[in-house]
C-alpha atoms as a PDB file:
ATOM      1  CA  UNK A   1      96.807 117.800  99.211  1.00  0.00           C
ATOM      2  CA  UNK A   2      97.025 120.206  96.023  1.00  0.00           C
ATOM      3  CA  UNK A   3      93.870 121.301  94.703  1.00  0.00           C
ATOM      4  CA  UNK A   4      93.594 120.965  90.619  1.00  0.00           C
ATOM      5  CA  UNK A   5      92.851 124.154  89.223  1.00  0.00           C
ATOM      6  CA  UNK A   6      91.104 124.250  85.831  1.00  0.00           C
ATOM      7  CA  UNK A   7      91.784 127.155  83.367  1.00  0.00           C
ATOM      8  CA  UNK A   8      89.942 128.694  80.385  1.00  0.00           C
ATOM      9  CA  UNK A   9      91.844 130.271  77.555  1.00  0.00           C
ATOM     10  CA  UNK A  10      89.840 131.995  74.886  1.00  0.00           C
ATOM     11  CA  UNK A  11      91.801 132.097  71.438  1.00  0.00           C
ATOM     12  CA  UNK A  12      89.298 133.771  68.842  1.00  0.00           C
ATOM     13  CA  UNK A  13      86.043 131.409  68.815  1.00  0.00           C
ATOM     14  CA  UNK A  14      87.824 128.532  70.582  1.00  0.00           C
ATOM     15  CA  UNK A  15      87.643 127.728  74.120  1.00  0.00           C
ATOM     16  CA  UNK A  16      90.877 125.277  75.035  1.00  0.00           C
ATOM     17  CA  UNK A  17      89.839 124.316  79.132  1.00  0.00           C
ATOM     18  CA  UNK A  18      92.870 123.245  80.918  1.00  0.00           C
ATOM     19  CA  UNK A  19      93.846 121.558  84.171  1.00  0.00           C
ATOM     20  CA  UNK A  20      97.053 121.993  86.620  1.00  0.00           C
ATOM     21  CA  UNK A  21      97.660 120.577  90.057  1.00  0.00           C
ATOM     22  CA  UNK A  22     101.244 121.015  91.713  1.00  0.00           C
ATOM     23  CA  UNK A  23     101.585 117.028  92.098  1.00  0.00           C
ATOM     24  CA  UNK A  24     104.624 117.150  94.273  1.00  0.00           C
ATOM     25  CA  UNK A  25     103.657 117.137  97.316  1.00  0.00           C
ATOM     26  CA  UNK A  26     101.338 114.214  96.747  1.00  0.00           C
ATOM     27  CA  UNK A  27     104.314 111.865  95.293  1.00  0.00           C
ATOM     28  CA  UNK A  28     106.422 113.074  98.200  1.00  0.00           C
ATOM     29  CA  UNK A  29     103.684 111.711 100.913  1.00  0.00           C
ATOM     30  CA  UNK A  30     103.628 108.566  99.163  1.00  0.00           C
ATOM     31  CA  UNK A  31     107.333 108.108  99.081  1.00  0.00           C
ATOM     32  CA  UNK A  32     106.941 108.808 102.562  1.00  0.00           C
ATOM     33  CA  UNK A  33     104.609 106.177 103.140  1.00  0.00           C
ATOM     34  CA  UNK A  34     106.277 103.754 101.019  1.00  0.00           C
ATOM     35  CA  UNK A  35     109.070 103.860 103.396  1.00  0.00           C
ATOM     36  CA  UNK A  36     106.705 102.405 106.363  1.00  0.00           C
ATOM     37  CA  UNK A  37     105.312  99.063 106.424  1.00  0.00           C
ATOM     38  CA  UNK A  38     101.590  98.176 106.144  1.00  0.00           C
ATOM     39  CA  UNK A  39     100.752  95.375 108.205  1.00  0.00           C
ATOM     40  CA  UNK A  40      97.498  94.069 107.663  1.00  0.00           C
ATOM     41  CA  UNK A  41      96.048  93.213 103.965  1.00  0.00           C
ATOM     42  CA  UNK A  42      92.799  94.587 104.700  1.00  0.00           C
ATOM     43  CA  UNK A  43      92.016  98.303 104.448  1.00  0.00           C
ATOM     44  CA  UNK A  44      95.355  99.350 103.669  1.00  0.00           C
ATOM     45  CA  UNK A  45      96.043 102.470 101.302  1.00  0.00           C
ATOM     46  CA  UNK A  46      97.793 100.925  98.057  1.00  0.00           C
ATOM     47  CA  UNK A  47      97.970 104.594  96.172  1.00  0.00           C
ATOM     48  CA  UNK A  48      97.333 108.109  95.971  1.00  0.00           C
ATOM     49  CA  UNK A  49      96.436 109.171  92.408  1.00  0.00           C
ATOM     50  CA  UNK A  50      96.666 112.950  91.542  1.00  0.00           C
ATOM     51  CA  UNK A  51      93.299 114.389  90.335  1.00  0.00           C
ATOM     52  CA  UNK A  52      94.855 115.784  87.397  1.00  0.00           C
ATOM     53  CA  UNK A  53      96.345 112.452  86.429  1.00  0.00           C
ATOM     54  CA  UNK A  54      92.599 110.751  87.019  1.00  0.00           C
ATOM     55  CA  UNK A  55      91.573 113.372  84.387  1.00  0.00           C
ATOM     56  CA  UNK A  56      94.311 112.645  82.316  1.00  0.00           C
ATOM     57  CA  UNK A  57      93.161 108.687  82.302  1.00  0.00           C
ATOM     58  CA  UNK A  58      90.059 109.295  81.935  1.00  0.00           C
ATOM     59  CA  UNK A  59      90.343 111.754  79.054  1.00  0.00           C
ATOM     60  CA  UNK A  60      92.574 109.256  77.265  1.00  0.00           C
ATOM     61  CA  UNK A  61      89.936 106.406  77.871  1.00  0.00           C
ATOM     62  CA  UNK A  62      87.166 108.999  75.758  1.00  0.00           C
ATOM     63  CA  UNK A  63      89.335 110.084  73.184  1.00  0.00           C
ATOM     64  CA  UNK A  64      89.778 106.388  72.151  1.00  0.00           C
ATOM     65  CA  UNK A  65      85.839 106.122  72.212  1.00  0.00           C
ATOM     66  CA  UNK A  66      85.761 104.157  75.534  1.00  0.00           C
ATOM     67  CA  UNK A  67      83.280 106.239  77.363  1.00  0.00           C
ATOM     68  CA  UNK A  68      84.176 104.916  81.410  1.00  0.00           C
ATOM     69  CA  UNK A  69      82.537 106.300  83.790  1.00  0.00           C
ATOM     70  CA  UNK A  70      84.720 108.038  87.011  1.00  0.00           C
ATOM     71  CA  UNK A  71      83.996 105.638  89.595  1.00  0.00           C
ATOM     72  CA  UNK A  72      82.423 102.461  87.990  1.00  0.00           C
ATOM     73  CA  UNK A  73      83.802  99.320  88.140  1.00  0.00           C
ATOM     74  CA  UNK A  74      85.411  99.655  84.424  1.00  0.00           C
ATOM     75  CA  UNK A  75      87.264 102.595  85.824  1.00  0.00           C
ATOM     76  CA  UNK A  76      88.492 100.543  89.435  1.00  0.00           C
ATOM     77  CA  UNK A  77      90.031  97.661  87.103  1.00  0.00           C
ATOM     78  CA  UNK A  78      91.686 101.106  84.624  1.00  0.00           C
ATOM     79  CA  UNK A  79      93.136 102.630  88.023  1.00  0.00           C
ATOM     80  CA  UNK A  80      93.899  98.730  89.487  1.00  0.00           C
ATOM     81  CA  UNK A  81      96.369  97.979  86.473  1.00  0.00           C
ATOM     82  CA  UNK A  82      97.477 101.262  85.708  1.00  0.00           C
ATOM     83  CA  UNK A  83      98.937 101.285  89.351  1.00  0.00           C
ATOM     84  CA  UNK A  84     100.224  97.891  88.509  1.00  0.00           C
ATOM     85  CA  UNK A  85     102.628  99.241  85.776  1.00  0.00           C
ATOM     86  CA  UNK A  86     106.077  99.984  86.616  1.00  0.00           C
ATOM     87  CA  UNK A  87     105.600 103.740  84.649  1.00  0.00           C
ATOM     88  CA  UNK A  88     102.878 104.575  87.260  1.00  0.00           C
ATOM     89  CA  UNK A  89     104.779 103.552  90.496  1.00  0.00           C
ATOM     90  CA  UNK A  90     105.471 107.146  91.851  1.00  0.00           C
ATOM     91  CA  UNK A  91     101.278 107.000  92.812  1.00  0.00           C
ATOM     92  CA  UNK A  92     101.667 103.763  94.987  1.00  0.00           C
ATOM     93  CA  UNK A  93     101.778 104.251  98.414  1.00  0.00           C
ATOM     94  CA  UNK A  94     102.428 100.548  99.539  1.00  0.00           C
ATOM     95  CA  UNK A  95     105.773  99.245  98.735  1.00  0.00           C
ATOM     96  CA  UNK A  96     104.748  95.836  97.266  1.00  0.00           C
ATOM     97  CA  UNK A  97     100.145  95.755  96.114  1.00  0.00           C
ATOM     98  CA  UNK A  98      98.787  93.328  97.333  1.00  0.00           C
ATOM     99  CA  UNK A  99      97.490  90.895  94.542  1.00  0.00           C
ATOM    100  CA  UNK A 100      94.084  89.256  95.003  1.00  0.00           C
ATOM    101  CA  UNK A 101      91.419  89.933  96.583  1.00  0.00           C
ATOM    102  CA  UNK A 102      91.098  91.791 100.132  1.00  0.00           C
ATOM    103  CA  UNK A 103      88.486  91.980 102.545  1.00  0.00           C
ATOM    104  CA  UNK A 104      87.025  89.537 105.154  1.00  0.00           C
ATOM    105  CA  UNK A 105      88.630  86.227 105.231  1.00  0.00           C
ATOM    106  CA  UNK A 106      92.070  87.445 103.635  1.00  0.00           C
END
């Protein structure tokens, strides 16, 4: 997997902080494994979300003054529908989620 690499650039007094990860890779492995079937419902990868594109989220979720935390349940539901829309499909790595809930008893 590509590591995200954060850069500084210093223009005068401002600092602008920036953020690149060579995401290619990662949507080829999950095209990969979209292309093999999953067959239980428990414990199955669904996705594989770039870190730069978690940023990305996340950053969009503060600049509209929703201050989610990375990992709280606010954030699971964010990444949960987000992987749900058609636009963000290229991150699944199951060819058809699972809707519901998993776990014991499924």
């Amino acid at each position: 997997m590509s590591k995200m690499e954060t850069r500084f650039h210093l223009d005068g007094r401002a600092i602008t902080v920036e953020h690149v990860q060579d995401v290619e890779p990662i949507l080829d492995t999950n095209k990969e494994l979209r292309s093999h079937a999953q067959k239980s419902d428990w414990g199955r990868m669904v996705a594989s979300v770039p870190a730069v594109i978690e940023n990305k989220w996340l950053n969009e979720c503060w600049e509209r003054g929703h201050q989610i935390q990375y990992g709280s349940a606010e954030w699971r539901e964010l990444v949960w529908r987000k992987l749900h829309d058609p636009e963000y499909a290229k991150f699944r790595t199951d060819s058809a989620l699972v809707q519901g809930f998993m776990g014991f008893g499924s």
